[in-house]
Protein backbone atom coordinates (compact mmCIF):
# COMPACT_ATOMS: atom_id res chain seq x y z
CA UNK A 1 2.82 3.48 35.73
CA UNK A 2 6.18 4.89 34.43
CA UNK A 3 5.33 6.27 31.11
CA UNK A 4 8.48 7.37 30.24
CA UNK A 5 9.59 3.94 30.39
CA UNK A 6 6.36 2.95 28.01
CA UNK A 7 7.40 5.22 25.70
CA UNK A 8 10.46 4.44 25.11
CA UNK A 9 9.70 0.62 24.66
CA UNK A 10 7.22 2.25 22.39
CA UNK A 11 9.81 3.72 20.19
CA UNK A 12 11.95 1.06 20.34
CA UNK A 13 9.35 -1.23 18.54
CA UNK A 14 8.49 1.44 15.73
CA UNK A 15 12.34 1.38 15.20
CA UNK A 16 12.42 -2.11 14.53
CA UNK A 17 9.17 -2.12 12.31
CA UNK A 18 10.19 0.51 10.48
CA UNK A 19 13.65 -1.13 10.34
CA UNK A 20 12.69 -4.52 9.46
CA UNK A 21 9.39 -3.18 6.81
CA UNK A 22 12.51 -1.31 4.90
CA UNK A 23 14.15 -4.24 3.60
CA UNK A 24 13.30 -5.55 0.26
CA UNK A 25 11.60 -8.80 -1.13
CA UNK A 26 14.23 -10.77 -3.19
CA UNK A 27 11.71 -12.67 -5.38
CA UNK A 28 9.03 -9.57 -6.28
CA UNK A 29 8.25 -6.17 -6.57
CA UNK A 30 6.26 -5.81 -2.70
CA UNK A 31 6.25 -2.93 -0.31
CA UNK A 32 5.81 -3.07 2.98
CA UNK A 33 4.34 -0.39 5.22
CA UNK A 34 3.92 -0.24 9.32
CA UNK A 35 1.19 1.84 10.32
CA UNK A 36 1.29 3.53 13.82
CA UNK A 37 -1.84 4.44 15.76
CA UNK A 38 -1.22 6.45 18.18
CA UNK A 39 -4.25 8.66 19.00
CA UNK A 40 -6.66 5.36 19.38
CA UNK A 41 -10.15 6.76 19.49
CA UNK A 42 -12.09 4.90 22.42
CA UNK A 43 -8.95 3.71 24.32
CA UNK A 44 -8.80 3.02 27.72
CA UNK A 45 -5.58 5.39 28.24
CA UNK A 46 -4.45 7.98 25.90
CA UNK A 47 -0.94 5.70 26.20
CA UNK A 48 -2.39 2.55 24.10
CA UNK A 49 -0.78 2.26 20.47
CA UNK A 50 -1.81 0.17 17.89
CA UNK A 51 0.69 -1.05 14.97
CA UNK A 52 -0.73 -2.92 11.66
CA UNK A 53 1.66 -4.37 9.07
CA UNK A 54 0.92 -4.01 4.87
CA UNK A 55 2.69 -6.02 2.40
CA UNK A 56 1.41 -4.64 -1.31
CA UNK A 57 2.44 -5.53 -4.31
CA UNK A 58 3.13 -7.56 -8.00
CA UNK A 59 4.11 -10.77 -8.15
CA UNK A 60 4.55 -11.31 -11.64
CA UNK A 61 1.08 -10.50 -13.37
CA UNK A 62 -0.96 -11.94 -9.52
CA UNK A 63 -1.41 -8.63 -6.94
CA UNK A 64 -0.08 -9.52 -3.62
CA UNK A 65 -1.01 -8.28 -0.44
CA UNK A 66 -1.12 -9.08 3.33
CA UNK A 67 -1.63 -8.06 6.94
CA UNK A 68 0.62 -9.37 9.63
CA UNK A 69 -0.87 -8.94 13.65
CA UNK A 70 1.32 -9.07 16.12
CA UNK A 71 0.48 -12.95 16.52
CA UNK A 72 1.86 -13.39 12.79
CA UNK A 73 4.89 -11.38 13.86
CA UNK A 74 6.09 -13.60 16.51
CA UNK A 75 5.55 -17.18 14.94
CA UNK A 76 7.13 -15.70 12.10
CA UNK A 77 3.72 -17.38 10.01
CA UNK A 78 1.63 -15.76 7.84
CA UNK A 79 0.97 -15.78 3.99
CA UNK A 80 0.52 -13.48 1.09
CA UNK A 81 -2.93 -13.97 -0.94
């Protein structure tokens, strides 16, 4: 396997996390974070990354928060609770 070419598709999606987790909510104060995994204990190959995605925050007086998996990510579906 080319790692070099891994890695760099590996970078290229923390970019765009990181890119896309920057930009603000309009409608309330929420953060979002991207976690990166890197050094997955138990892994079948040092080269396996794991990404979760935290929304935190207020909504008014109601605390917000949220995971998104990479599922949520590409039907563009998930909610706040």
């Amino acid at each position: 396997m080319d790692y070099t070419k891994l890695d760099h598709y590996r970078q290229v999606i923390e970019t765009i996390l990181s890119e896309y987790a920057s930009l603000p909510y309009s409608y309330a104060n929420i953060q979002s974070e991207v976690v990166f995994d890197r050094s997955r204990v138990g892994a079948a190959s040092l080269k396996e990354t794991r990404y979760l995605w935290m929304d935190i925050g207020w909504d008014g007086e109601c605390l917000r928060h949220a995971t998104r998996s990479p599922h949520s990510w590409l039907s563009g579906s998930y909610s706040l609770n």
